[in-house]
Each structure stands twice: as structure tokens, then as C-alpha cells.
C-alpha atoms as a PDB file:
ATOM      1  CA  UNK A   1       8.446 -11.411   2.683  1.00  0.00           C
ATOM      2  CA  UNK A   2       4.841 -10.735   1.257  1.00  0.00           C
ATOM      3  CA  UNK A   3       2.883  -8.278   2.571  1.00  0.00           C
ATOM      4  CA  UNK A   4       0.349  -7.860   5.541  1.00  0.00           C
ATOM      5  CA  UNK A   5      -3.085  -5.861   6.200  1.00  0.00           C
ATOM      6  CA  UNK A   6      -3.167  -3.784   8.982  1.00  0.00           C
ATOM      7  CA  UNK A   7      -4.944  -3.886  12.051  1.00  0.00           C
ATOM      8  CA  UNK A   8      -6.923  -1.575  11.115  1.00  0.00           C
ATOM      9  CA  UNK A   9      -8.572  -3.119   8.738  1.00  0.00           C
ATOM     10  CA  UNK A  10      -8.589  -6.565  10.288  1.00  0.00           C
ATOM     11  CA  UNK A  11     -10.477  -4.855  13.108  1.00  0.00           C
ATOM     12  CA  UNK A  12     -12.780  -3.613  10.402  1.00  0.00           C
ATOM     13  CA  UNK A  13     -13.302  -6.952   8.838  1.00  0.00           C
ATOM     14  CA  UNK A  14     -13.507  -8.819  11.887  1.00  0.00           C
ATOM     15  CA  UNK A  15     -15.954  -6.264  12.934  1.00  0.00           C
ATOM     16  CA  UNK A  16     -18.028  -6.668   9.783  1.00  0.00           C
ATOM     17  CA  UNK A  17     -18.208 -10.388   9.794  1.00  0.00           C
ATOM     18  CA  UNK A  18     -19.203 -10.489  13.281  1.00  0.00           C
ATOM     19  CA  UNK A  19     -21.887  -8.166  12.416  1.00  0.00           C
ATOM     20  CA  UNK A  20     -20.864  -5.368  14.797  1.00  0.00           C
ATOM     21  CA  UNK A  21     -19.942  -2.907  12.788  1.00  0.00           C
ATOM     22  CA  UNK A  22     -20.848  -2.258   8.802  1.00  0.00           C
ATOM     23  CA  UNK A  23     -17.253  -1.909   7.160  1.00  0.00           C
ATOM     24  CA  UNK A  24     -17.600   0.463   4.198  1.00  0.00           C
ATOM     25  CA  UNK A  25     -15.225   0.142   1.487  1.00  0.00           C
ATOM     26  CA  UNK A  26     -12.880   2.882   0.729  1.00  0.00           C
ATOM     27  CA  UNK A  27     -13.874   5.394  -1.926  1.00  0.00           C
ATOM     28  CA  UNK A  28      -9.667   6.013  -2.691  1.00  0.00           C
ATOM     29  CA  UNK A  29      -6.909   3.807  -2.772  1.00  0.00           C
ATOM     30  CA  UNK A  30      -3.375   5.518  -1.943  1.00  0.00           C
ATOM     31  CA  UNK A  31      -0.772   4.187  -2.784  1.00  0.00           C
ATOM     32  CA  UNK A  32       2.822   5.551  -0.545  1.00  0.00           C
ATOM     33  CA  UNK A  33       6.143   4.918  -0.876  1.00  0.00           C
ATOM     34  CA  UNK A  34       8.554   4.018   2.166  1.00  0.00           C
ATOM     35  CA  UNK A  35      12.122   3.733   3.068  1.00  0.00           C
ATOM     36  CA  UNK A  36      12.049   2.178   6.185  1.00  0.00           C
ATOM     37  CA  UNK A  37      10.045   0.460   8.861  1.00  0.00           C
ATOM     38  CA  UNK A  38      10.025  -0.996  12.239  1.00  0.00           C
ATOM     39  CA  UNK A  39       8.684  -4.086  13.244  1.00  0.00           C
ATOM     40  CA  UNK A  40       6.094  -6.158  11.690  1.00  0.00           C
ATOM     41  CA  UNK A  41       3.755  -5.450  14.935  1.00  0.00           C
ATOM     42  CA  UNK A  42       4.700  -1.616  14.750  1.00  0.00           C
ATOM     43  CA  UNK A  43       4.123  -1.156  10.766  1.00  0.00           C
ATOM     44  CA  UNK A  44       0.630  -3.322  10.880  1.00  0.00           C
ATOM     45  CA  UNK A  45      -0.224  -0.736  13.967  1.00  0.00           C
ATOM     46  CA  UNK A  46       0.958   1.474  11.503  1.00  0.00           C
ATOM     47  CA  UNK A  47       3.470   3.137  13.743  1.00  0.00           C
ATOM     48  CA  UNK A  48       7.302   3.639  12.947  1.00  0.00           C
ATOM     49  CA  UNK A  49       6.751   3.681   9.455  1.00  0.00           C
ATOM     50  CA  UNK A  50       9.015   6.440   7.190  1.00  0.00           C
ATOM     51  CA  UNK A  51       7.179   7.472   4.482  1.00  0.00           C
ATOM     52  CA  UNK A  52       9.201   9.629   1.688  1.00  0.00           C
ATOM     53  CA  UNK A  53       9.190  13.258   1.646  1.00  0.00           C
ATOM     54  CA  UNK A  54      10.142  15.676  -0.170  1.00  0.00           C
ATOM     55  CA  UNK A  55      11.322  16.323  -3.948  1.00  0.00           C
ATOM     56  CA  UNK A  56       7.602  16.344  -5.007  1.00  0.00           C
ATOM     57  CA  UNK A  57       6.465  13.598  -3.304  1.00  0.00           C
ATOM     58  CA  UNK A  58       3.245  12.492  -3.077  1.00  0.00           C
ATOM     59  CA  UNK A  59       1.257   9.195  -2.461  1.00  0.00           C
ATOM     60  CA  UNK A  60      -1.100   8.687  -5.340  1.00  0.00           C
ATOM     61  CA  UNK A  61      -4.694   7.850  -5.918  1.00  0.00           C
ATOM     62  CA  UNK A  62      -5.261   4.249  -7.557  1.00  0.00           C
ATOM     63  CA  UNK A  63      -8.792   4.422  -7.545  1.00  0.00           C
ATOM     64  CA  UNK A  64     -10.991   1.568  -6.627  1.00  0.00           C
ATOM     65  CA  UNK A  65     -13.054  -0.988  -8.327  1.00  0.00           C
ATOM     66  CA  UNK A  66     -12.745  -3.138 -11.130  1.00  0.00           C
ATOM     67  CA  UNK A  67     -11.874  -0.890 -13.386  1.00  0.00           C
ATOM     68  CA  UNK A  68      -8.183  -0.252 -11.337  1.00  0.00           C
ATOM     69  CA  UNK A  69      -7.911  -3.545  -9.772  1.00  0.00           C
ATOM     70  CA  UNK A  70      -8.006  -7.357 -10.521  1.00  0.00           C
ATOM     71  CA  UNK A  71     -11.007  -9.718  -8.852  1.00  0.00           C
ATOM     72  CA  UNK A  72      -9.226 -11.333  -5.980  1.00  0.00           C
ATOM     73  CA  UNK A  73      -7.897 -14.676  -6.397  1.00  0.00           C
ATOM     74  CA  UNK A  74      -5.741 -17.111  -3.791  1.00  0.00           C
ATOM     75  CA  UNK A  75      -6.098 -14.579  -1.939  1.00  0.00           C
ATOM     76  CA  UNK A  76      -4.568 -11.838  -3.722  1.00  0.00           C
ATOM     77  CA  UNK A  77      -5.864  -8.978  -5.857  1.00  0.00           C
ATOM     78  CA  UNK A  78      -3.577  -6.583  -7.561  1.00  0.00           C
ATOM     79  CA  UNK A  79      -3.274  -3.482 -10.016  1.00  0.00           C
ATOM     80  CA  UNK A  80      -5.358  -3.397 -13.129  1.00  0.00           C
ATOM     81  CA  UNK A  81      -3.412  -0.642 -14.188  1.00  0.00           C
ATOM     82  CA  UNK A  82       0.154   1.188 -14.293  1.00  0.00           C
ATOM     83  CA  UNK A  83       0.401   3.605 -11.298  1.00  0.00           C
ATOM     84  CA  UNK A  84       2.659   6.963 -11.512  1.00  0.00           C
ATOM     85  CA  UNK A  85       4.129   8.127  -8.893  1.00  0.00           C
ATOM     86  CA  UNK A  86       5.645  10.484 -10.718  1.00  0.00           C
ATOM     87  CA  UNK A  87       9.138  12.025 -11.161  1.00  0.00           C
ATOM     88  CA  UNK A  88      11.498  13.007  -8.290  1.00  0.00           C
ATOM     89  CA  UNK A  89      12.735  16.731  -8.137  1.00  0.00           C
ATOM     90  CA  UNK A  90      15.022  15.569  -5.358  1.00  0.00           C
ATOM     91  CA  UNK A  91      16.111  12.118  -4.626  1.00  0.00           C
ATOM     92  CA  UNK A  92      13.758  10.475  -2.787  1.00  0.00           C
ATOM     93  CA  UNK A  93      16.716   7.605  -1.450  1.00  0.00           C
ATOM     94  CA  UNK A  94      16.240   3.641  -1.550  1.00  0.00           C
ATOM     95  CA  UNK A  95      12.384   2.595  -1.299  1.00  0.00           C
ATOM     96  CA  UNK A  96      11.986  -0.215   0.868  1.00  0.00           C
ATOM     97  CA  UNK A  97       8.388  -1.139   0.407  1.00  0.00           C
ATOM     98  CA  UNK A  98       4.695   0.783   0.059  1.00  0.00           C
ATOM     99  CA  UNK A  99       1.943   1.056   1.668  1.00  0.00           C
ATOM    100  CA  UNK A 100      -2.127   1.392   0.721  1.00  0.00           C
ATOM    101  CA  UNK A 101      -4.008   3.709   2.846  1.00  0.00           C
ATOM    102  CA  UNK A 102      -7.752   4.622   2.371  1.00  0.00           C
ATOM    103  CA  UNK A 103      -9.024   8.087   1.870  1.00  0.00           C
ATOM    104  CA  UNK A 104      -8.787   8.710   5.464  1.00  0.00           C
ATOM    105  CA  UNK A 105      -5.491   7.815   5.620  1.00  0.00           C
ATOM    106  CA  UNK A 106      -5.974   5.053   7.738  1.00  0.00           C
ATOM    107  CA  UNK A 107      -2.965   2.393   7.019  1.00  0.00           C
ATOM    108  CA  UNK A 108      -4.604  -0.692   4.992  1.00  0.00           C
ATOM    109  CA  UNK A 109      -1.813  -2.750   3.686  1.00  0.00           C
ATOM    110  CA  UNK A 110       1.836  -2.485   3.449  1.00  0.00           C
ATOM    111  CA  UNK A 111       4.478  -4.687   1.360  1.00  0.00           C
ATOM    112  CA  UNK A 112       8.273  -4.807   0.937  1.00  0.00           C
ATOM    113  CA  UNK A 113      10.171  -4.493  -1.539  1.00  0.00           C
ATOM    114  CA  UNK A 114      11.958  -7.749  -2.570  1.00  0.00           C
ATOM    115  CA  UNK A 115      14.818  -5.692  -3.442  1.00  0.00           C
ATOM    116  CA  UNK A 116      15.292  -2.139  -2.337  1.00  0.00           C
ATOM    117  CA  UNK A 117      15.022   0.435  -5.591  1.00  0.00           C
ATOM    118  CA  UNK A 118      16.862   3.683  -5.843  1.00  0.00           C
ATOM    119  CA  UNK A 119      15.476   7.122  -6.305  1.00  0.00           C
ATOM    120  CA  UNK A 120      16.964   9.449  -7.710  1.00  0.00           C
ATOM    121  CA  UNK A 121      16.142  13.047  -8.971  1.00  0.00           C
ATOM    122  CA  UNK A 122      14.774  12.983 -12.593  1.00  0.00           C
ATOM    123  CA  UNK A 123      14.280   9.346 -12.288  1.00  0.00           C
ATOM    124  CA  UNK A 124      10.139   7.988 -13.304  1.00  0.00           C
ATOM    125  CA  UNK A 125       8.816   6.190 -10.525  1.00  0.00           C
ATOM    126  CA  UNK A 126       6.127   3.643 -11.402  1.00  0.00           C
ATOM    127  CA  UNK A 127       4.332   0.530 -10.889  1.00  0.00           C
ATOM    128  CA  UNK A 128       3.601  -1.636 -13.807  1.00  0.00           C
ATOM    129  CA  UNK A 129       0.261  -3.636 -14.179  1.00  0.00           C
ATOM    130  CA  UNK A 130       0.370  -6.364 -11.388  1.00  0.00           C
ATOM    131  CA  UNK A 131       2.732  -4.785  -9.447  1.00  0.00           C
ATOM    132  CA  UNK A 132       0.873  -3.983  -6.353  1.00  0.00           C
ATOM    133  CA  UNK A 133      -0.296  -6.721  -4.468  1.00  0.00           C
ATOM    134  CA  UNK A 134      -2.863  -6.600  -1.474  1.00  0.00           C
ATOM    135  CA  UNK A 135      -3.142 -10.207  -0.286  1.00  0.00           C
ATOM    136  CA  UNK A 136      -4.930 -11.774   2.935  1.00  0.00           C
ATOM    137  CA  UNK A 137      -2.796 -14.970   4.831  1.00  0.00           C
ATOM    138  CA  UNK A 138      -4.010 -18.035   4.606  1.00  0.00           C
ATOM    139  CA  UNK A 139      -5.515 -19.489   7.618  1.00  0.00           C
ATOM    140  CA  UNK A 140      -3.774 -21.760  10.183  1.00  0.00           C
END
């Protein structure tokens, strides 16, 4: 399954097309890590999500702009650029998907995993170039 925006930020665009409320783009991109989540309704609420924790975990900062991210195409823009997350001190389990939150922290998109990946202690944990992808659905 690809990915979904949150309703959050569909508010915010709806809001902005409408011309009720200016949306102002985020000035940080966050990239999380998660091992599980409830259902699609709940995670684009944002709600029943499990982040990681622990063993030096942190979400990370992937910047915003052209210089971190591809011009949107189909749909669908993605990483310019290879994001750490960095190295485990403990194992962080079996990520099942990751999320992009603003600098706020407010939830923006969220994708699984095609296949869950493994986390161990010691382990480098990173995204190559394309990896992320933020995509809107096509309409209906």
C-alpha cells in the first residue's frame, strides 16, 4: 500500500484552496520511524501510531525545498538526498513504515513499508535518494 497525507494537512490544503485559511509551508521536514499502526482512519488522524524509542532514536530533519526534495510529478515528490537516521545503540525492532511531520510536529504523511526491515543495535539506518515518497491520490 502507498502512502496517505493526513488530515491535517488535507484540512490545511482544503482550507487554503478555499481561501479560508493561508496554509504556510513547513520550515522542517521530519522524518520518523514506526513499528506499528492502527487503522488507516486512526494513523491519517494521526492517532495509534508507535513511533520507535529508545537506543538513540530520533526522527530527523530532511530539510525543505529543492535543494532536499524532487519537483513533484504524478503526483509524487520524493528525497533529493540520502537521509540518516543514524545508528541504533539498542535495537530499535522491525520498522513498519515512517512518517513526515512538520516542525510542529503535526503528522503530514505516513507510508509503509513494503516489507518490514529489522533494527538492530549497531546496524546504519538510512534512506537512499528516492526513498521517501510523499504522494497525493488521484482523484475519483
Amino acid at each position: 500500500m502507498s502512502g496517505m497525507y493526513s488530515d491535517y494537512l488535507a484540512n490545511k490544503i482544503n482550507d487554503h484552496i478555499m481561501g479560508v485559511a493561508l496554509y504556510v509551508p513547513p520550515t522542517q521536514l521530519k522524518i520518523g520511524l514506526y513499528t506499528a499502526r492502527g487503522t488507516i482512519p486512526q494513523t491519517c488522524a494521526g492517532t495509534n501510531i508507535t513511533p520507535v524509542s529508545g537506543g538513540g532514536y530520533l526522527e530527523v530533519n530532511a530539510g525543505v525545498g529543492t535543494a532536499n526534495w524532487n519537483t513533484s510529478a504524478a503526483r509524487l515528490s520524493d528525497n533529493k538526498l540520502a537521509i540518516a537516521m543514524g545508528t541504533p545503540s539498542a535495537d530499535w525492532g522491525m520498522i513498519t513504515g515512517y512518517t513526515v511531520k512538520d516542525q510542529s510536529n503535526n503528522l503530514l504523511w505516513w507510508n509503509d513499508l513494503t516489507t518490514a526491515k529489522s533494527c538492530p543495535s549497531g546496524a546504519s539506518v538510512s534512506w537512499i535518494a528516492g526513498a521517501i515518497d510523499v504522494a497525493l491520490p488521484p482523484g475519483v
